[in-house]
N, C-alpha and C. Protein backbone atom coordinates (compact mmCIF):
# COMPACT_ATOMS: atom_id res chain seq x y z
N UNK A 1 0.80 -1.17 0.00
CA UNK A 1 0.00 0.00 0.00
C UNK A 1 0.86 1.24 0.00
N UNK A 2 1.96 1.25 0.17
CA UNK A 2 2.57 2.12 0.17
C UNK A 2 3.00 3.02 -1.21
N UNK A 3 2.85 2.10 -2.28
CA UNK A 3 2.46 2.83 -3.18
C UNK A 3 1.30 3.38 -3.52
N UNK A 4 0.53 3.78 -2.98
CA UNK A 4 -1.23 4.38 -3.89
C UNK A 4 -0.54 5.86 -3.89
N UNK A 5 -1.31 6.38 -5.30
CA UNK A 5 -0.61 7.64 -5.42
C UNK A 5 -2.29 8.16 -5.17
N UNK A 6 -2.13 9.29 -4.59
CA UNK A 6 -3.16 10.28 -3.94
C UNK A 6 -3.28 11.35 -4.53
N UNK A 7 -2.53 11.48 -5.48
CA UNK A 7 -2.13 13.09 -6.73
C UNK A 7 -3.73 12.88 -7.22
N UNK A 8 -4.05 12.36 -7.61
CA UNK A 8 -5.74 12.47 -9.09
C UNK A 8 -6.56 12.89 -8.15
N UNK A 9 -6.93 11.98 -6.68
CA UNK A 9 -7.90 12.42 -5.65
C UNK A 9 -7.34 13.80 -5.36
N UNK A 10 -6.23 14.35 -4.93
CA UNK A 10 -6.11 15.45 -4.32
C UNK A 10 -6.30 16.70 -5.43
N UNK A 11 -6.35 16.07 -6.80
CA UNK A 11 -6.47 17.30 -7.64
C UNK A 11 -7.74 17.41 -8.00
N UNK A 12 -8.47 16.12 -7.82
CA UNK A 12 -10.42 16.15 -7.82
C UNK A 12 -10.95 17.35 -6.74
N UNK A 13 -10.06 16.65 -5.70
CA UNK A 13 -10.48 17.32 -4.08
C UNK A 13 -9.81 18.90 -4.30
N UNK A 14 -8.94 19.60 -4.69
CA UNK A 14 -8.77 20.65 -5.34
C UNK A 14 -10.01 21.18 -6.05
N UNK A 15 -10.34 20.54 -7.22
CA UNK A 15 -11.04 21.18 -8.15
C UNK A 15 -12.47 20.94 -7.64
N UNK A 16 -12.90 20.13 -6.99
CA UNK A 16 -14.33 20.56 -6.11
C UNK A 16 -13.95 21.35 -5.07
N UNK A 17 -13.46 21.79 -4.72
CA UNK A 17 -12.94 23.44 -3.31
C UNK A 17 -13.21 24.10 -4.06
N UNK A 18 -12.44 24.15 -4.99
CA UNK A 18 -12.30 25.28 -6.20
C UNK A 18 -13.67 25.22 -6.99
N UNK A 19 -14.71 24.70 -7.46
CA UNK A 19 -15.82 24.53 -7.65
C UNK A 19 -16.87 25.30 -6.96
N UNK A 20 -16.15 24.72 -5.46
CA UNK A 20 -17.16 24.84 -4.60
C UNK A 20 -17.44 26.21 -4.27
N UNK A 21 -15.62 26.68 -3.47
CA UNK A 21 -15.17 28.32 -3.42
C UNK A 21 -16.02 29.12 -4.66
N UNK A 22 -16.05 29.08 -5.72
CA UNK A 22 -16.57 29.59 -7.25
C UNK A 22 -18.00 29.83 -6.74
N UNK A 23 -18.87 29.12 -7.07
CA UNK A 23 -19.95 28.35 -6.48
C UNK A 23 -20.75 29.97 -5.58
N UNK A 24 -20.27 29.10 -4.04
CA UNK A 24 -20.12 30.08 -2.94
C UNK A 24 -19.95 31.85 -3.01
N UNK A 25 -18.74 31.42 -4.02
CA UNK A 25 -18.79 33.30 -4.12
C UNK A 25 -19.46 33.60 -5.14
N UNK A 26 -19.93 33.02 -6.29
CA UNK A 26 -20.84 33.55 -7.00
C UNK A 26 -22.41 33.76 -6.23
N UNK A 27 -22.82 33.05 -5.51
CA UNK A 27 -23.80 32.87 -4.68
C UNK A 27 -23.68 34.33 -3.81
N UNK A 28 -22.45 34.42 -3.38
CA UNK A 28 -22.34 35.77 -1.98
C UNK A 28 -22.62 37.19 -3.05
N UNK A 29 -21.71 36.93 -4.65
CA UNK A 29 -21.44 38.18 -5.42
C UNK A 29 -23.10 38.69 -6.04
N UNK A 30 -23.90 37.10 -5.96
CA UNK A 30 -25.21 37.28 -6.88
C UNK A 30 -26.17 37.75 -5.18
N UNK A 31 -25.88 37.47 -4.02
CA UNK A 31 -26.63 37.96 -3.08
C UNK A 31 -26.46 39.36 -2.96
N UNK A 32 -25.24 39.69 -2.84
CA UNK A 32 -24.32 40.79 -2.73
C UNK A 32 -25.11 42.26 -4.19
N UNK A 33 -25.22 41.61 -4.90
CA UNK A 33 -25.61 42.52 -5.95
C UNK A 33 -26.94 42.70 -5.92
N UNK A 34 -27.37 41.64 -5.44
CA UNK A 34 -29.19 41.58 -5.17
C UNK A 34 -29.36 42.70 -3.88
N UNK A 35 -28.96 42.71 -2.96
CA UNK A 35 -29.26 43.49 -2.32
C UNK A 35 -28.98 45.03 -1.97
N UNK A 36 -27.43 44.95 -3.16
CA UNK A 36 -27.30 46.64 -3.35
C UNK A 36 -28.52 47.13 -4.59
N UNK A 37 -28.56 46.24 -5.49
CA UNK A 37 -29.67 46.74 -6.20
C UNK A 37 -31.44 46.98 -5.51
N UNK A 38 -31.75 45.82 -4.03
CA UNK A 38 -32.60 46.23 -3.75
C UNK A 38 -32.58 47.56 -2.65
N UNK A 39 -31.48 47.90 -2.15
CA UNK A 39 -31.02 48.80 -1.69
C UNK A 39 -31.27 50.12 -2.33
N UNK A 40 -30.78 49.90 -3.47
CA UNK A 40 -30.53 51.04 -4.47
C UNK A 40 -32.16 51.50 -4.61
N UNK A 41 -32.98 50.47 -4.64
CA UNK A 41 -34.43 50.83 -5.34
C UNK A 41 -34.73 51.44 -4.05
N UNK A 42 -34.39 50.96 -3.12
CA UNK A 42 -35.09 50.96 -1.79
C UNK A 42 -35.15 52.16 -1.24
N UNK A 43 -33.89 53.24 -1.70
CA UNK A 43 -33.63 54.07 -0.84
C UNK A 43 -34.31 54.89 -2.35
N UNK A 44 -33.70 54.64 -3.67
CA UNK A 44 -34.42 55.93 -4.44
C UNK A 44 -36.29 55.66 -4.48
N UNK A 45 -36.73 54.80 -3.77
CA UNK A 45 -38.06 54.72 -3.68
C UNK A 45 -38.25 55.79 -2.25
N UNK A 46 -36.98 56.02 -1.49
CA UNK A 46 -37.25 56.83 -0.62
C UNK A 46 -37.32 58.22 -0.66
N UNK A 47 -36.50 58.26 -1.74
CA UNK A 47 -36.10 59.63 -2.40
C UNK A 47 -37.09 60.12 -2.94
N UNK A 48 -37.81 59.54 -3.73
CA UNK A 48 -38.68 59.96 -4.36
C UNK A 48 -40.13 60.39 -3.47
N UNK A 49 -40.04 59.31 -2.65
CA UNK A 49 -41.31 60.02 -1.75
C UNK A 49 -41.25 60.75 -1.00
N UNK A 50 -40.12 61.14 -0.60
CA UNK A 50 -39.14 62.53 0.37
C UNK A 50 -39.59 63.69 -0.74
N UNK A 51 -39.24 63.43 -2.14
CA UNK A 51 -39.51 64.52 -3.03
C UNK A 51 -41.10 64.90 -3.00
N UNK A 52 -41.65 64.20 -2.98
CA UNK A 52 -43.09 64.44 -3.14
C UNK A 52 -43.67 65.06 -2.22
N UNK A 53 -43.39 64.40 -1.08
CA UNK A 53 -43.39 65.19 0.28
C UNK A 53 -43.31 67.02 0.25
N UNK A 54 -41.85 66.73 -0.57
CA UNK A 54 -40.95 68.41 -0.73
C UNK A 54 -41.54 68.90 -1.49
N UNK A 55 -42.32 68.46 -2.30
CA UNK A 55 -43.28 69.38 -3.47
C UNK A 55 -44.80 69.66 -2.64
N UNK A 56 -45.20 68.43 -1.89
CA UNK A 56 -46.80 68.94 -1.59
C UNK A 56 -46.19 70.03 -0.50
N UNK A 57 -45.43 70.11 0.63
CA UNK A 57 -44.88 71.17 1.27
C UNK A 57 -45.27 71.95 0.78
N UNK A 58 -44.32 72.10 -0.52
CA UNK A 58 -44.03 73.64 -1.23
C UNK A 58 -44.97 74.20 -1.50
N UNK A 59 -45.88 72.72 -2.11
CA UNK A 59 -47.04 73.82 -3.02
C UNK A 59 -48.07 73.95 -2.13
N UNK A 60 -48.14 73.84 -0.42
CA UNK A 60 -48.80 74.01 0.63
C UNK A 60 -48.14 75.48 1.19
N UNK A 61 -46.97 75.81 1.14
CA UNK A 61 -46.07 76.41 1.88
C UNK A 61 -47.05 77.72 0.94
N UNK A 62 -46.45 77.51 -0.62
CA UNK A 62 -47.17 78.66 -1.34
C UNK A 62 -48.65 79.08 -1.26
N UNK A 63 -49.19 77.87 -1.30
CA UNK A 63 -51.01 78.42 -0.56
C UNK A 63 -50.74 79.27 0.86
N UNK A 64 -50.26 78.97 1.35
CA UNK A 64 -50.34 79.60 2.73
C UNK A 64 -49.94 80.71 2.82
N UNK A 65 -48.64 81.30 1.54
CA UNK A 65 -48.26 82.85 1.69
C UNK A 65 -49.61 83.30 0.81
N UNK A 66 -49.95 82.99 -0.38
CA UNK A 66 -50.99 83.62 -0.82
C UNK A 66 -52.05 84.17 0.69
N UNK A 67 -52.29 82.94 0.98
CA UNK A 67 -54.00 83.08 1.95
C UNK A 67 -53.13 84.31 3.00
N UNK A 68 -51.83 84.32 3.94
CA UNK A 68 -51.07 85.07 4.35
C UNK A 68 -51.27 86.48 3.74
N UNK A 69 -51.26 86.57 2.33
CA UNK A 69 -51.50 88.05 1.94
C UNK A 69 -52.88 88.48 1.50
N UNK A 70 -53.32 87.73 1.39
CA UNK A 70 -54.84 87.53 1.69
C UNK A 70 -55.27 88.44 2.94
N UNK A 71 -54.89 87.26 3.92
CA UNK A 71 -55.44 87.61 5.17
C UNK A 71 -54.51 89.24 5.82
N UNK A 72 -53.37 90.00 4.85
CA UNK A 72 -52.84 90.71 5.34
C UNK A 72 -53.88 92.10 4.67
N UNK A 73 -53.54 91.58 3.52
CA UNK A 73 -54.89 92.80 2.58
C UNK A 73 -56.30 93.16 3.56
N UNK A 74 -57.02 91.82 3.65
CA UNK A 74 -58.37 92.27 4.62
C UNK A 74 -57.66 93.07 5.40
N UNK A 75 -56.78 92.58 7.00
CA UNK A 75 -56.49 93.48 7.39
C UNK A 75 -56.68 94.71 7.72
N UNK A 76 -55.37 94.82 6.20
CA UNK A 76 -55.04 96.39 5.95
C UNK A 76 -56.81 97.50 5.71
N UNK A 77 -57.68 96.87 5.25
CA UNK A 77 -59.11 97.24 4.25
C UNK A 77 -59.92 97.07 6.03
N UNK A 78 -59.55 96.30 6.84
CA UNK A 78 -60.29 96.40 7.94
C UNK A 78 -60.28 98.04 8.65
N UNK A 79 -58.64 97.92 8.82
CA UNK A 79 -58.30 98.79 9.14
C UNK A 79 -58.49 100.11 8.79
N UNK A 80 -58.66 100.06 7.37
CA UNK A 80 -58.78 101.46 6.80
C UNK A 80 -60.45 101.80 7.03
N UNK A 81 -61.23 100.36 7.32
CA UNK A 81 -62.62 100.97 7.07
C UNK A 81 -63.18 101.52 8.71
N UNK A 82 -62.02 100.96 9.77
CA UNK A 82 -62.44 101.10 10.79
C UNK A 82 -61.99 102.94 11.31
N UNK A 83 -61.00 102.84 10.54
CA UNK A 83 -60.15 104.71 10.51
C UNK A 83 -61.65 105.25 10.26
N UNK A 84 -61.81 104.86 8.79
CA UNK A 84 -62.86 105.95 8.34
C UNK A 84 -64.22 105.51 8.84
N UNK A 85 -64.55 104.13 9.27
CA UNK A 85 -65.78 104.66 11.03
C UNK A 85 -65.15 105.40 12.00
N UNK A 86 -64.16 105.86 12.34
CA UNK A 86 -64.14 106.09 13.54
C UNK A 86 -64.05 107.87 13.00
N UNK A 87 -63.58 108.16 11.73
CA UNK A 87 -64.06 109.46 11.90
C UNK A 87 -65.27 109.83 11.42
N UNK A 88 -66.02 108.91 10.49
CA UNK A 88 -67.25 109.46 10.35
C UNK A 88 -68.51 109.73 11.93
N UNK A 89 -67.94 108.56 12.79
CA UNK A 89 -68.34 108.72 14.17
C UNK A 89 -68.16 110.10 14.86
N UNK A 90 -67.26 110.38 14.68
CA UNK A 90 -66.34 112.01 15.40
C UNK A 90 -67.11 112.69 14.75
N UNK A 91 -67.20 113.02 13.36
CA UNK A 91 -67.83 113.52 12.77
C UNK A 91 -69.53 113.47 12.91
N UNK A 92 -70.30 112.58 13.09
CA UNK A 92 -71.27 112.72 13.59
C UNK A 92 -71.59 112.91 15.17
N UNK A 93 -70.29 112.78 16.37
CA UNK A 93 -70.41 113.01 17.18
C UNK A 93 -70.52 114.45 17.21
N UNK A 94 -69.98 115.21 16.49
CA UNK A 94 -69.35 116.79 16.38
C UNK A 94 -70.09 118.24 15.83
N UNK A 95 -71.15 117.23 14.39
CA UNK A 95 -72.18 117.83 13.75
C UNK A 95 -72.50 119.11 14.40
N UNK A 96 -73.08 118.57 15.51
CA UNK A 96 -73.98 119.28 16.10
C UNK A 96 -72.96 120.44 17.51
N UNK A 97 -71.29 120.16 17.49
CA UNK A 97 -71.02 121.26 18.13
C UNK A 97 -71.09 122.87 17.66
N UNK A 98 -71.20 123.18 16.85
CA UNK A 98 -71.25 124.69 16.64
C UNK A 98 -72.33 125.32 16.52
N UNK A 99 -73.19 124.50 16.44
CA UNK A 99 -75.06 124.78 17.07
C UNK A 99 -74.88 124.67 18.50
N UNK A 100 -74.42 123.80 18.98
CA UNK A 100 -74.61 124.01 20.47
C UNK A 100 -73.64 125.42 21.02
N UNK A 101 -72.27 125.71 20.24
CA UNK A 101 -71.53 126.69 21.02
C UNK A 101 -72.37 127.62 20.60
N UNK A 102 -72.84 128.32 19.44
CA UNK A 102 -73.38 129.21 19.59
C UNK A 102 -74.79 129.40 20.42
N UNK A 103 -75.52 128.82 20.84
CA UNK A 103 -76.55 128.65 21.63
C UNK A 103 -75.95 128.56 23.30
N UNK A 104 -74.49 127.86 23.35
CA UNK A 104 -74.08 127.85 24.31
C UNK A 104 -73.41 129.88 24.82
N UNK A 105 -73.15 130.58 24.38
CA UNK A 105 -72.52 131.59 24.30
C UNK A 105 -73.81 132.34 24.00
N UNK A 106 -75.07 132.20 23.35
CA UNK A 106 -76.33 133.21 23.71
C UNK A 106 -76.49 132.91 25.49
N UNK A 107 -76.44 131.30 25.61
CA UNK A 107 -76.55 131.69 27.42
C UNK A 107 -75.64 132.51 28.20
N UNK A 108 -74.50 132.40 27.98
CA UNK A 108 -73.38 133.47 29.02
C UNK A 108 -73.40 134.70 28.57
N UNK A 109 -73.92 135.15 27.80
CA UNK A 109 -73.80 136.70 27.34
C UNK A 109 -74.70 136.93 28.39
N UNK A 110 -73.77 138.36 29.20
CA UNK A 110 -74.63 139.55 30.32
C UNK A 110 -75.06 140.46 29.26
N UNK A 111 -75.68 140.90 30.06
CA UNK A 111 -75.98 142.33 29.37
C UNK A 111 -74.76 143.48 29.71
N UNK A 112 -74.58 144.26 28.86
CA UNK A 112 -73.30 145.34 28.95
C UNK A 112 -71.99 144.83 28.08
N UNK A 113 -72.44 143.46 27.90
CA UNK A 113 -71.20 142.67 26.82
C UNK A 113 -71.78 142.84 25.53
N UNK A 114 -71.17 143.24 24.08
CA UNK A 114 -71.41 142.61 22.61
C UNK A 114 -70.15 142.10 21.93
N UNK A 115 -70.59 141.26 21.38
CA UNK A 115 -69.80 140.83 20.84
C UNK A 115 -70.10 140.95 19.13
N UNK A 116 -68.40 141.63 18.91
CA UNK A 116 -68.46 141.83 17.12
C UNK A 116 -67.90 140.52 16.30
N UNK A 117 -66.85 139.35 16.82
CA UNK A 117 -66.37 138.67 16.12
C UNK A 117 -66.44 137.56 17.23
N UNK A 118 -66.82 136.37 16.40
CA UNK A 118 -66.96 134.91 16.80
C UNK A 118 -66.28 134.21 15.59
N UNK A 119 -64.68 133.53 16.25
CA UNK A 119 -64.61 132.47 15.15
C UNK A 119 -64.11 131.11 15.57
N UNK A 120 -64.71 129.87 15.80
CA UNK A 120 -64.01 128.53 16.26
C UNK A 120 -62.72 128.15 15.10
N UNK A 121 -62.21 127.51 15.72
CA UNK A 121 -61.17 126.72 15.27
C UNK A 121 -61.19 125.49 15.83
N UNK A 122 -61.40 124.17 15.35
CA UNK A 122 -61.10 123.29 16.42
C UNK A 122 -62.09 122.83 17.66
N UNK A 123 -61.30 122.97 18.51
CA UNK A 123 -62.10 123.00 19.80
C UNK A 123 -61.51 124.52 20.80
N UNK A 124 -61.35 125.71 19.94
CA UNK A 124 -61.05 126.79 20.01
C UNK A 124 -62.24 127.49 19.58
N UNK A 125 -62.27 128.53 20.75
CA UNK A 125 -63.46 129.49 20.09
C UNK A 125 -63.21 130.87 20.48
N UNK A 126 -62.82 131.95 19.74
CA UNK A 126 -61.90 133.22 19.88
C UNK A 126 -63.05 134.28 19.50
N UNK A 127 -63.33 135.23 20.25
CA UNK A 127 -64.14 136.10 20.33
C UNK A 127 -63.78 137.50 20.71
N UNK A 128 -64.53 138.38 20.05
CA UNK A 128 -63.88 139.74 20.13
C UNK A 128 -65.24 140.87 20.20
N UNK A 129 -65.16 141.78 21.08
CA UNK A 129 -66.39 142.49 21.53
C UNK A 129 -65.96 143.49 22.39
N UNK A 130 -67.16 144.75 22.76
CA UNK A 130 -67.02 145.09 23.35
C UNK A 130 -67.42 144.99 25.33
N UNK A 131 -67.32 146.11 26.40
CA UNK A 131 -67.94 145.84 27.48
C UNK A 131 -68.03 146.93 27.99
N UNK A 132 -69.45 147.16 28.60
CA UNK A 132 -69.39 148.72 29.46
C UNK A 132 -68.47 148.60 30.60
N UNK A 133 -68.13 147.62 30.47
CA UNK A 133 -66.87 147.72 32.42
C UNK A 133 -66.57 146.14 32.41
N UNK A 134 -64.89 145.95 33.03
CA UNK A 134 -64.64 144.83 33.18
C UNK A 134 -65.26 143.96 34.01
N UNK A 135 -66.28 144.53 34.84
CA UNK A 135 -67.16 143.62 35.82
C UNK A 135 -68.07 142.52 35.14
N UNK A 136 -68.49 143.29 33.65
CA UNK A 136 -69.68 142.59 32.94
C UNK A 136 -68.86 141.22 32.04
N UNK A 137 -67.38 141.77 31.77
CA UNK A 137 -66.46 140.57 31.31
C UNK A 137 -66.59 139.74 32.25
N UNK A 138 -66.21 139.73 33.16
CA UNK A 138 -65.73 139.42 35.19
C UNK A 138 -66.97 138.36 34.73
N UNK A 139 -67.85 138.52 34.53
CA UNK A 139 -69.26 137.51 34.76
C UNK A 139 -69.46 136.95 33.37
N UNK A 140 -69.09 137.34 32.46
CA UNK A 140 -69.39 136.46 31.28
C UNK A 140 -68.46 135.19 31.45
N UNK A 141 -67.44 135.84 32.04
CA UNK A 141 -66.14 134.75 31.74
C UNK A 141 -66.71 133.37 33.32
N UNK A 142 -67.54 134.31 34.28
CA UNK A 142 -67.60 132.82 35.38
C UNK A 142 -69.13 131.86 34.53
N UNK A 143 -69.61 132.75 33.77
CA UNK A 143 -70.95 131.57 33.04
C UNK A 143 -70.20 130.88 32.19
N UNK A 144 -69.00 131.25 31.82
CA UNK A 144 -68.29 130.13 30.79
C UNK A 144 -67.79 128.93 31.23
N UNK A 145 -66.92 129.51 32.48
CA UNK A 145 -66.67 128.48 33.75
C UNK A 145 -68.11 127.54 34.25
N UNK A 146 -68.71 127.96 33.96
CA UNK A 146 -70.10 126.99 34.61
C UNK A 146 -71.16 126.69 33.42
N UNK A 147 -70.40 126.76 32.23
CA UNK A 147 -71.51 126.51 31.14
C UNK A 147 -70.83 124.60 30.41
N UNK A 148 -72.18 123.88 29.71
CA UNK A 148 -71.97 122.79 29.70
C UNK A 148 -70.88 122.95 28.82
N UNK A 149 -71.12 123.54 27.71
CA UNK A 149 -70.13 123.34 26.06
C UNK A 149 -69.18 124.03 26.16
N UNK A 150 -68.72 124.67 27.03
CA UNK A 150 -67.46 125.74 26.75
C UNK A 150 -66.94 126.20 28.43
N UNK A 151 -65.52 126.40 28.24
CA UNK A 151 -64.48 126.06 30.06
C UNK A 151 -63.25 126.86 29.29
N UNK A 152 -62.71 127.00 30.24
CA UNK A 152 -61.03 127.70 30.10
C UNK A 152 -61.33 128.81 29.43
N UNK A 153 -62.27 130.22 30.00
CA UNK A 153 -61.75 131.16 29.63
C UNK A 153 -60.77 132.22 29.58
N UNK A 154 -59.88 132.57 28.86
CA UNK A 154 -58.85 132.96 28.72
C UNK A 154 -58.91 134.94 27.91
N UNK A 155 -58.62 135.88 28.83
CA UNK A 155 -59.02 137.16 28.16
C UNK A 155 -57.04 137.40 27.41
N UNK A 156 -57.21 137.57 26.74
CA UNK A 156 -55.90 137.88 26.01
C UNK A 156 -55.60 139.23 25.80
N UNK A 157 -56.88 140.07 25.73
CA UNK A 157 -56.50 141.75 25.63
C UNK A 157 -57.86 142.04 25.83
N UNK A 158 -57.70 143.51 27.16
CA UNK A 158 -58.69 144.46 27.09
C UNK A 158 -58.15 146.00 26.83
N UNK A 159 -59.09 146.59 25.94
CA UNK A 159 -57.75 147.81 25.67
C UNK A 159 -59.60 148.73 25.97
N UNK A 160 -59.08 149.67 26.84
CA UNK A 160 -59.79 150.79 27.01
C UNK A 160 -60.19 152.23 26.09
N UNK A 161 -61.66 152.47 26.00
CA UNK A 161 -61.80 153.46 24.66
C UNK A 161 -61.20 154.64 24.64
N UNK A 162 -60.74 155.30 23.69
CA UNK A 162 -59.63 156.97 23.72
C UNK A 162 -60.94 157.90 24.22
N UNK A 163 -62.43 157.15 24.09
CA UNK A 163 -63.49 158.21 23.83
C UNK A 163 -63.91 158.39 25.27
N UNK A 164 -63.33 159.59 25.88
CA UNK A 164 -63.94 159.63 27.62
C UNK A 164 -65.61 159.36 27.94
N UNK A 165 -66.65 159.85 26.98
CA UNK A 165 -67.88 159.80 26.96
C UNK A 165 -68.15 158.37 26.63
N UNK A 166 -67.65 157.36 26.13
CA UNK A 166 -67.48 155.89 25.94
C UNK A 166 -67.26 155.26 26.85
N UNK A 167 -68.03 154.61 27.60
CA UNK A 167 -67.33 153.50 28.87
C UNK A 167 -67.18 152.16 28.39
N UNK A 168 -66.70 152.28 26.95
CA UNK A 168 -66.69 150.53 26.53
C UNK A 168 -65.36 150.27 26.51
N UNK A 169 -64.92 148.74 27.07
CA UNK A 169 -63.52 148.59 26.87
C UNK A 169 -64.11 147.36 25.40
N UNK A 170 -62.38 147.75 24.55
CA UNK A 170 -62.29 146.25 23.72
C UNK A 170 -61.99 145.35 24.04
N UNK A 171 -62.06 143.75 24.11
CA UNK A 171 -61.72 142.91 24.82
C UNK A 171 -61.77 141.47 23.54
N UNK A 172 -60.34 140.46 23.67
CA UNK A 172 -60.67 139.52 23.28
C UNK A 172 -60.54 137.97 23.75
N UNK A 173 -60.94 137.74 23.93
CA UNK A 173 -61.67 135.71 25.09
C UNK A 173 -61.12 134.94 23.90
N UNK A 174 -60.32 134.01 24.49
CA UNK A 174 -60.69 132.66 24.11
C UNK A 174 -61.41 131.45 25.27
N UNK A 175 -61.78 130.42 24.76
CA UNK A 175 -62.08 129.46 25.33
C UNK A 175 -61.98 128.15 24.42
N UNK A 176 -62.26 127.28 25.15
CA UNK A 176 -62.39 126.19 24.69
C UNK A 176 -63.59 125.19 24.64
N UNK A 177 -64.23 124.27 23.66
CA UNK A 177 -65.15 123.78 23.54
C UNK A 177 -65.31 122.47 23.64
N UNK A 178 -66.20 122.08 24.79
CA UNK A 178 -65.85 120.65 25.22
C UNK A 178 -67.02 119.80 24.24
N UNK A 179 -66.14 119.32 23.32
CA UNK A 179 -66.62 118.33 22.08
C UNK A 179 -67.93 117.35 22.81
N UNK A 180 -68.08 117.16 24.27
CA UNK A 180 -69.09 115.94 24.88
C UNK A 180 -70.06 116.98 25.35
N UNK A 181 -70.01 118.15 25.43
CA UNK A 181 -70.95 119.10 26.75
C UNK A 181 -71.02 118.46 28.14
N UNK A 182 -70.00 118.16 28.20
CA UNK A 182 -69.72 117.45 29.88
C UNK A 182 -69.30 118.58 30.64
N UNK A 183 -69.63 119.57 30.44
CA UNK A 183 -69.37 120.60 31.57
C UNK A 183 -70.41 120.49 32.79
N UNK A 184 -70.09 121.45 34.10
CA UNK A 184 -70.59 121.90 35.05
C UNK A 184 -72.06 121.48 35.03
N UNK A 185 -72.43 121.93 33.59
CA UNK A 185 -73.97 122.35 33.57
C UNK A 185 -74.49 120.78 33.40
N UNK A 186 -73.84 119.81 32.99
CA UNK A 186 -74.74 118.34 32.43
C UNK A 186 -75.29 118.23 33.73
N UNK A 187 -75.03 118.07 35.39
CA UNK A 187 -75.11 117.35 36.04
C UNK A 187 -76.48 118.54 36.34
N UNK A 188 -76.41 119.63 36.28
CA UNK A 188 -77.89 120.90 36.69
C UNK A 188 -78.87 120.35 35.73
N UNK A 189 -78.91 120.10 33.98
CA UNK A 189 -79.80 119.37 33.44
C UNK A 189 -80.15 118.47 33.81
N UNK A 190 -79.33 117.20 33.86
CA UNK A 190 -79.83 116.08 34.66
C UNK A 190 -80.42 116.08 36.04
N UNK A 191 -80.44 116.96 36.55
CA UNK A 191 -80.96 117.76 38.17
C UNK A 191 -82.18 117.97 37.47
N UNK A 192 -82.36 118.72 36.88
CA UNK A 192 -83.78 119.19 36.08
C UNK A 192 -84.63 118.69 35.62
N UNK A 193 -84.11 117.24 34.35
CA UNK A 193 -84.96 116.19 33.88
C UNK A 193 -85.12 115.67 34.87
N UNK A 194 -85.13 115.27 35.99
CA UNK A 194 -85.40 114.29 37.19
C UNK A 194 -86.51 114.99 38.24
N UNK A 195 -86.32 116.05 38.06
CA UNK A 195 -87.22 117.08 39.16
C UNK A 195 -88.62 117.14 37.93
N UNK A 196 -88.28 117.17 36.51
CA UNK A 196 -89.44 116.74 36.00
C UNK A 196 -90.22 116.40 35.83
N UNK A 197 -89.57 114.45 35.79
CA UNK A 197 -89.90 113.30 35.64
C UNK A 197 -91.19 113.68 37.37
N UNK A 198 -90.76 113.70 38.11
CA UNK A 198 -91.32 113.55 39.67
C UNK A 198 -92.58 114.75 39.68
């Protein structure tokens, strides 16, 4: 027995390793490729729905600045319509002040006062007249102090006549005109309608 030669088996047994090795790694190279290719799909199937994602975003993102300037326009149109209520309000709150100052100013006129010039400005009301004596000013100016529509009288000049037989001085008032008639006098009316009512 010492002769059997083992060379043919060991080069069979070679070439099935080598078969086998082949085999094996074609098996690992064909798994190996199978799964970078399902990889590959796997992740650009991810990509793609990441993109879609990134587009409905966008084209959500863009609805939302529209409706955004949308909702900035009303706004602005709220705003502007609420400006112009709030002065047509003033304005109808107000209508009726220069009917009341002048009706307010037939009440404080004394007698011994005339007046030549009446002009408002505002909630300014500047007047210019004469007076037989500063006493009869003296009292026009405390009915102003105690009248509803008009407070803060203010004499800015009395200039005395050159004419000795003349006892009139010139004189010119401002005051001011309270836009509500919340003066002194509301709470004596309301005293009045109540003593009415009873």
């Amino acid at each position: 027995m010492a002769h059997i030669n083992l060379l043919p088996w060991r080069e069979a047994q070679r070439a099935r390793l080598k078969q086998q090795y082949l085999v094996i790694l074609g098996v690992v190279a064909g798994i190996t490729v199978m799964v970078m290719v399902g990889a590959t799909m796997w992740l650009t199937q991810l990509q793609q729905d990441q993109n879609k994602r990134n587009q409905y975003l966008k084209s959500e993102i863009v609805k939302l600045d529209r409706q955004i300037k949308e909702i900035r326009s009303i706004k602005d149109q709220k705003q502007q319509l609420l400006t112009r209520i709030d002065v047509i309000r003033q304005l109808q709150q107000q209508r009726h002040v220069p009917v009341q100052v002048m009706n307010e100013l037939a009440r404080v006129m004394v007698p011994g006062v005339y007046l030549t010039q009446v002009q408002v400005r505002g909630s300014n009301v500047s007047i210019q007249g004469y007076c037989d004596s500063n006493n009869h000013l003296a009292s026009m100016m405390r009915q102003v102090e105690s009248a509803r529509w008009l407070s803060e009288p203010r004499v800015h000049q009395i200039v005395a006549s050159k004419d000795s037989d003349l006892r009139e001085n010139a004189f010119k008032l401002d005051m001011v005109v309270l836009p509500l008639g919340d003066g002194p006098l509301v709470l004596e009316d309301e005293l009045v309608a109540i003593a009415g009512d009873s």
